[in-house]
Every structure is written in C-alpha cells, then in structure tokens.
Protein backbone atom coordinates (compact mmCIF):
# COMPACT_ATOMS: atom_id res chain seq x y z
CA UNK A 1 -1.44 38.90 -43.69
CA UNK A 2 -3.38 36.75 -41.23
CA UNK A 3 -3.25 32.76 -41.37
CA UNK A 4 -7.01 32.95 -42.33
CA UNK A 5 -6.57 35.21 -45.39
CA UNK A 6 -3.02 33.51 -45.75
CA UNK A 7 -5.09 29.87 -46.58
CA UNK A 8 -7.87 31.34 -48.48
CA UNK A 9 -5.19 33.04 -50.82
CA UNK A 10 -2.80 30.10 -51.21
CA UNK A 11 -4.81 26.57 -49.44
CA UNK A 12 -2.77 24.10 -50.50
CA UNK A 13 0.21 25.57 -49.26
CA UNK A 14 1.34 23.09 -46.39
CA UNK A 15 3.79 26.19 -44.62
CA UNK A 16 0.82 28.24 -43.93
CA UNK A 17 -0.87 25.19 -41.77
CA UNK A 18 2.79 24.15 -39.87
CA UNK A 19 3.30 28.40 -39.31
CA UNK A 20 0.36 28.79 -38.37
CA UNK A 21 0.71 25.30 -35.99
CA UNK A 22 4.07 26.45 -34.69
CA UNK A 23 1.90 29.59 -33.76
CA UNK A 24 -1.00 27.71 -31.77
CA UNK A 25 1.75 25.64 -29.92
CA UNK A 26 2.99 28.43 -28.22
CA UNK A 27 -0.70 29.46 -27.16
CA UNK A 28 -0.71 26.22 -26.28
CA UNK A 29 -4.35 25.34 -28.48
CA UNK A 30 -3.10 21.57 -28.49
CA UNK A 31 -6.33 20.67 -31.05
CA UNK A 32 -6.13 23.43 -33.12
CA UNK A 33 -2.35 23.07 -34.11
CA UNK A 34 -2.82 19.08 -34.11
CA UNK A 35 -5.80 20.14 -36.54
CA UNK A 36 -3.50 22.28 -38.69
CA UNK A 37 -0.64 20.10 -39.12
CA UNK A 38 -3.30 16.73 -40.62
CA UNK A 39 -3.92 19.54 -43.34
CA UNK A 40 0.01 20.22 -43.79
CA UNK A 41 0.22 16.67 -44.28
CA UNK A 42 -2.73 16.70 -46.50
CA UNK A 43 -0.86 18.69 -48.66
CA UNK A 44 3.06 17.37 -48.12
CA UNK A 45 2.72 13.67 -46.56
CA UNK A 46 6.49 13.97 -45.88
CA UNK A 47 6.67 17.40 -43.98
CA UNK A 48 9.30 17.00 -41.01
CA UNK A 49 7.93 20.14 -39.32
CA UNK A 50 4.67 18.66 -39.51
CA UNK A 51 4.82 15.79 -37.68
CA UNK A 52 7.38 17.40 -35.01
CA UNK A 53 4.74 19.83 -34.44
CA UNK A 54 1.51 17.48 -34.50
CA UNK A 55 3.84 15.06 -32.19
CA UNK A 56 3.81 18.09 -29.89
CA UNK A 57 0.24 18.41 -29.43
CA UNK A 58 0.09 15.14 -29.19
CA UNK A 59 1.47 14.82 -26.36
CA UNK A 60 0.24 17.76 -24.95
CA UNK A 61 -3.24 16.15 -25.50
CA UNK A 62 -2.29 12.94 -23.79
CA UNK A 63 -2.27 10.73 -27.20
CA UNK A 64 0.79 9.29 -26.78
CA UNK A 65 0.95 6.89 -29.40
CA UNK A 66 -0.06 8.93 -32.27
CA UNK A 67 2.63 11.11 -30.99
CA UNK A 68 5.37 8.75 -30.76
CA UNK A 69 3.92 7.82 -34.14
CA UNK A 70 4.58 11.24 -35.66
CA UNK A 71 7.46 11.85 -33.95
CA UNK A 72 8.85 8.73 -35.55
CA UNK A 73 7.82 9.98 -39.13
CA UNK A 74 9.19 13.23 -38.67
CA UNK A 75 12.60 11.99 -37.25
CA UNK A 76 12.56 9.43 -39.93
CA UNK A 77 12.17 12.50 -42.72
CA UNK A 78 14.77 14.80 -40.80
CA UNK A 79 17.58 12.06 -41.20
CA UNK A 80 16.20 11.50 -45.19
CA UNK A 81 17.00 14.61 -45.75
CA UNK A 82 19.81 15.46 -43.56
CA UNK A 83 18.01 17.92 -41.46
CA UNK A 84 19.05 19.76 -38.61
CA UNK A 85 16.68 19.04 -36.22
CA UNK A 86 17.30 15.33 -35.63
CA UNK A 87 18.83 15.75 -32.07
CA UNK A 88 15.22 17.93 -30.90
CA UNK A 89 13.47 15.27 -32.69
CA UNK A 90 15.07 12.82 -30.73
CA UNK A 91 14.74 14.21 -27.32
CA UNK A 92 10.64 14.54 -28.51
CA UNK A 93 10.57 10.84 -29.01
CA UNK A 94 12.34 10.23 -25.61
CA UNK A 95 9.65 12.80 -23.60
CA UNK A 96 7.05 10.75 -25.25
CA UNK A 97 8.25 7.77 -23.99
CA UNK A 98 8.53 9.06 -20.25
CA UNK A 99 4.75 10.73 -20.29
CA UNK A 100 3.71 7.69 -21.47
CA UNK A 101 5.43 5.94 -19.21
CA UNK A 102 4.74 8.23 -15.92
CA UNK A 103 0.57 8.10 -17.38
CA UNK A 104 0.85 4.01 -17.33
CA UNK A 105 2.22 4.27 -13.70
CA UNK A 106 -0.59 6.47 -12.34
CA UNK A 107 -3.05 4.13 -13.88
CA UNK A 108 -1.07 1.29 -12.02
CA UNK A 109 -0.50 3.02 -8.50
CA UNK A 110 -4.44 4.26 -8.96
CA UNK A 111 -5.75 0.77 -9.53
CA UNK A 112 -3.79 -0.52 -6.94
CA UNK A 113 -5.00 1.60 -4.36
CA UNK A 114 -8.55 0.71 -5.11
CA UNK A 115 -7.60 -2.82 -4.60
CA UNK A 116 -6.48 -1.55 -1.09
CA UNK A 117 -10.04 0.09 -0.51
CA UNK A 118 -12.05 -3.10 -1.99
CA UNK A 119 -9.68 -6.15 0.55
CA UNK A 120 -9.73 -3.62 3.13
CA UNK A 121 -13.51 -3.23 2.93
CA UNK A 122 -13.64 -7.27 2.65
CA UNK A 123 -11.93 -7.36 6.07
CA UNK A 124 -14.09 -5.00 8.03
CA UNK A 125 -17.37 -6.66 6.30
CA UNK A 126 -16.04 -10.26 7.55
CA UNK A 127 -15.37 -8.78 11.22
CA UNK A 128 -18.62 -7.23 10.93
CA UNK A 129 -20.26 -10.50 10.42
CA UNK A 130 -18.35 -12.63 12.90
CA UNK A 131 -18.91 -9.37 15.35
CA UNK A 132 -22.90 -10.46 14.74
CA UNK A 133 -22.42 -13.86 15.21
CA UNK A 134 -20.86 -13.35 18.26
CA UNK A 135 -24.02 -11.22 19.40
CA UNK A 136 -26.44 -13.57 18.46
CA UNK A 137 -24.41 -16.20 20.64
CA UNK A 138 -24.73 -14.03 23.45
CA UNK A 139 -28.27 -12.82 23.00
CA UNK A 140 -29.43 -16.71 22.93
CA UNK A 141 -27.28 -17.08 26.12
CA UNK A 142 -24.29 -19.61 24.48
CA UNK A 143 -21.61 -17.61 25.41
CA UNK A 144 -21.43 -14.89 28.32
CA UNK A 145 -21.55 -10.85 28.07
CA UNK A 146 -17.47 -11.00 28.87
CA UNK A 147 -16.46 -13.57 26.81
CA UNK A 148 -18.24 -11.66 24.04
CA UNK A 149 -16.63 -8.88 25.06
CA UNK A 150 -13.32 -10.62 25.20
CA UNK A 151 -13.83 -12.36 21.56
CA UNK A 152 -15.21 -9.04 19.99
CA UNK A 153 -11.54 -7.02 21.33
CA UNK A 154 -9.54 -10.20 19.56
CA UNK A 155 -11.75 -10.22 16.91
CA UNK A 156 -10.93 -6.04 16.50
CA UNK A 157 -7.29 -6.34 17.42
CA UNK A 158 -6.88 -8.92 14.32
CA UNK A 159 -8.59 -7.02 11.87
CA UNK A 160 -6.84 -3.45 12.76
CA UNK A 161 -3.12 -5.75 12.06
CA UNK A 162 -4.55 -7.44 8.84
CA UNK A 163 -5.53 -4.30 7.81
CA UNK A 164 -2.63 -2.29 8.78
CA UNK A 165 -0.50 -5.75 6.98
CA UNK A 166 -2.73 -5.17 3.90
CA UNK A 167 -1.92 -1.23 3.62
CA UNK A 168 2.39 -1.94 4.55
CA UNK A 169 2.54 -4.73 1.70
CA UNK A 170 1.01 -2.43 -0.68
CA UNK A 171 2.76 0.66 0.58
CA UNK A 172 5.87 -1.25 0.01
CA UNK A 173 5.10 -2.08 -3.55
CA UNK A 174 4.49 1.27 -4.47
CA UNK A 175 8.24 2.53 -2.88
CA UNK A 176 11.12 2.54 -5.30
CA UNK A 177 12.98 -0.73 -5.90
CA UNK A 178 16.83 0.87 -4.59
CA UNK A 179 18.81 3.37 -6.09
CA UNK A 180 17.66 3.67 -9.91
CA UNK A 181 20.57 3.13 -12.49
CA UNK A 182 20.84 2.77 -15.92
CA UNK A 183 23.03 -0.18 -17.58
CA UNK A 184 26.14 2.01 -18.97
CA UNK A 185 25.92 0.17 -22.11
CA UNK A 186 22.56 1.92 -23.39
CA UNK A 187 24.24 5.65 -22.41
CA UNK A 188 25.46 7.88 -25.34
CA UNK A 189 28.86 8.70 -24.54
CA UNK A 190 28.50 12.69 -26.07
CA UNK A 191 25.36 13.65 -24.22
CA UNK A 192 25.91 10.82 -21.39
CA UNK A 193 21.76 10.42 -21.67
CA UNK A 194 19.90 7.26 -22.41
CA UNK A 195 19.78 6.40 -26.08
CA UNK A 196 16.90 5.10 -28.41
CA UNK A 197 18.79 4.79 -31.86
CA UNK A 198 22.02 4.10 -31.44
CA UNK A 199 24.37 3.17 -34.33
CA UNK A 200 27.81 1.30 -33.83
CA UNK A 201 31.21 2.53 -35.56
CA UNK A 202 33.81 0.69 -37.12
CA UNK A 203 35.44 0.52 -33.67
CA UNK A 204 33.15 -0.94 -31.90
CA UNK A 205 31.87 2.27 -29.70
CA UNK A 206 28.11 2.95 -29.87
CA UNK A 207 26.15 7.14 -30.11
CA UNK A 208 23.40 7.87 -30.21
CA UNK A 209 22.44 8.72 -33.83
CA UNK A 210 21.66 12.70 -34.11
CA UNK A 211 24.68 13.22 -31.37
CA UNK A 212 27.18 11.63 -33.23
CA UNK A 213 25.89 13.02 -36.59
CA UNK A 214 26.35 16.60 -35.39
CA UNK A 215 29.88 15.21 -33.95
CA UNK A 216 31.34 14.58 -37.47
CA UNK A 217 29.93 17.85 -38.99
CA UNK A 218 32.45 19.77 -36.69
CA UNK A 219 35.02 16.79 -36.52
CA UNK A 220 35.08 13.74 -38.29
CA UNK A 221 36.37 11.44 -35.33
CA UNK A 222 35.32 9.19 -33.20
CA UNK A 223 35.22 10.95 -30.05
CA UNK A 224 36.33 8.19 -28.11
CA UNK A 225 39.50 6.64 -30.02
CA UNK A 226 40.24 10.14 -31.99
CA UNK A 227 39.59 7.83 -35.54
CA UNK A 228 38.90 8.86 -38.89
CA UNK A 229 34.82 8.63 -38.46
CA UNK A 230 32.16 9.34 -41.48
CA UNK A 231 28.65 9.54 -41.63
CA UNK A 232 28.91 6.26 -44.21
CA UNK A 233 31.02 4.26 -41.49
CA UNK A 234 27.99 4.02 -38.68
CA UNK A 235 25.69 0.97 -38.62
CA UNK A 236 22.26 0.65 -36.70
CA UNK A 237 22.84 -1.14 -33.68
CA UNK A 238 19.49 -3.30 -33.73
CA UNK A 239 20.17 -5.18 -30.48
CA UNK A 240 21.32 -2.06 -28.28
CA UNK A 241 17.96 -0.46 -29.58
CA UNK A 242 15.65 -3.39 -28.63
CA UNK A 243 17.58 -3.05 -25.14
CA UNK A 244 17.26 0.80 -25.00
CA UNK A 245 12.99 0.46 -25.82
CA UNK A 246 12.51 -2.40 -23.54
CA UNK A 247 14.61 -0.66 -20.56
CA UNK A 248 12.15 2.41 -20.93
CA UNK A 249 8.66 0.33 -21.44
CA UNK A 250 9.59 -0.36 -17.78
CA UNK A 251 11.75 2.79 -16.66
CA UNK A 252 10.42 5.76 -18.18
CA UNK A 253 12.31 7.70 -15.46
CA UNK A 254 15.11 7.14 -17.03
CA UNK A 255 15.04 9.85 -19.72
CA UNK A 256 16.21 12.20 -16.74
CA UNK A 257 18.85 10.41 -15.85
C-alpha cells in the first residue's frame, strides 16, 4: 500500500508520516520529510523517530537550530524510554553543532573579506586624490613635471605596501591559530571523541552518556577501574557539559577530532 492510500486509510497514525519521512530522507526531499514528521508529532508529541528524522532535514535544510532543537527532544525521549538509538542521536546533535559551526565561520571569513575589498578601495581612492592634487600643483606650475613624477612613484610605492600590509594582516587572521587540540578532560574515554553529555561515576571518571550506557548493557564496569558500575550510579556532570558546549561554540572542528 502506498504512503498516500496508507494516510487516507489510517491519518492519525504517526508511523505512516516518520515511514514515510525515513523514506524521503533517503531521496533526500529535505521539506517533504521535515513536512511529514510536524504531522507525526501532530499525532505523538513524544515520537523519538520523529524528531531524529525532522532533526535530519533540518540540517540538511540549513536550520540549524530547529534541528539541534529536535535533536535534543528526540535524544531526550530515547533516554526516557531507554531506547537504542541514543549513541546515533548523539553523534546527530554533535554534526549539528559542527555545520553550524563551519556555516558561522563562512559568514565570518566572507564578511571579512569584504572588509578587505571596502579599506582596500579606501586606500586607492585616497592615492587617487592626493595623485590629483599633485597634478593640479603641477598644472598651476608649484611644483615641477619630475618632482611630480617623483611624489606620484612614492605616493604608488606606499599604497601598493599598505595594501599588500592590509591583505597579510587579514590573511593571517584567517590561518589557523597552531596545531588544534582538544583539552583531554572533555574526551570520552570509550569512543576517545569529544563529548556533549557527559555523566560522572562514583569514581570520579567521566563518559559520555549513550557510550557508557551501552558499556554496562554488555558489562557492568567501569571501563577504566574494572568497578561494579550501574546505570543508577552515573550523575550529570553539569560543569564538564558547560565546558564541552562552550569549547564547540568556538571549535566546531572539533567533532572530527
């Protein structure tokens, strides 16, 4: 049966809108499966797949807020219900991040090099006008045809170096700051990748959530000190998860660490 005859038969079923979503991903229609999973929710305001999905297109469709928005809510629902798909959700949230990120940066770079054009312009149009001046002089016989000629060549030779100045200082702005490292204290120990809801254990060691989760369904351990570990033992780690979202504001890059 097709989605179509699928809705008209059953329309308030939320599965046939996140199906038919999951469907529209893969042909990549970004609106249409954004479209479909506001009428899943319609119908189940707490459907994980939902969200995941719309989070998708989302970002797909450069909206990165609402998608870090609904990846949020559906990573929220998937631990709530102790779903399996918190570690995917998770890695969602962190794309986000970076494409928002890497989108802010173009803007930056972008409107910095039209500053460039604009003080460059500035410099040639103040030559320009001494470069008249100087003419002027000469054509109302203040100054000679060589000394003009002479002042004009200075005049040329010191706008060609502020310009060049003006296009090295920016240049250098632009270049990477060193070699790019992430503090060790906001890397998940398990997956050795940058973390953005870490919890603490009773020994002090800090996982990321959905990796250490999926840790004590095979073994119930703490991976590091080999202790007794259950799901009831971890603890948000509020600090480490300001530090993790305020590292990436700034370093997006880092989710491919």
């Amino acid at each position: 049966m097709h989605y179509g005859q699928a809705i008209q038969y059953d329309a308030k079923n939320p599965l046939i809108y996140t199906n038919r979503a999951f469907a529209r991903l893969k042909l990549e229609k970004w609106t249409q499966a954004e479209t479909d999973c506001q009428s899943a929710i319609q119908y189940d305001a707490e459907s994980m797949k939902a969200y995941f999905y719309m989070a998708q297109a989302q970002v797909e469709l450069r909206e990165f807020g609402e998608a870090l928005a609904s990846a949020t809510k559906a990573y929220r629902f998937c631990l709530a219900y102790e779903g399996r798909s918190a570690r995917h959700i998770s890695s969602l949230i962190l794309k986000i991040k970076q494409k928002s990120w890497e989108d802010k940066e173009q803007t930056r770079k972008k409107s910095r090099n039209l500053l460039v054009v604009e003080l460059e312009e500035r410099l040639e149009q103040a030559a320009a006008t001494e470069k008249a001046a100087i003419k002027f002089r000469t054509d109302a016989g203040e100054i000679s045809f060589e000394e003009a000629e002479l002042r004009i060549t200075i005049l040329s030779d010191i706008t060609s170096k502020k310009v060049g100045d003006l296009k090295s200082a920016f240049s250098i702005a632009n270049m990477e700051n060193g070699e790019r490292l992430v503090p060790e204290y906001l890397i998940d120990c398990i997956s050795f990748e940058i973390m953005h809801d870490p919890v603490i254990t009773k020994s002090g060691h800090s996982y990321e959530r959905s990796n250490i989760l999926e840790h004590i369904t095979t073994s119930a351990t703490d991976p590091l000190t080999r202790e007794p570990l259950y799901k009831t033992d971890l603890r948000p780690n509020l600090a480490l998860k300001q530090a993790c979202e305020e590292f990436l504001e700034k370093n997006g890059w880092a989710v491919d660490y």
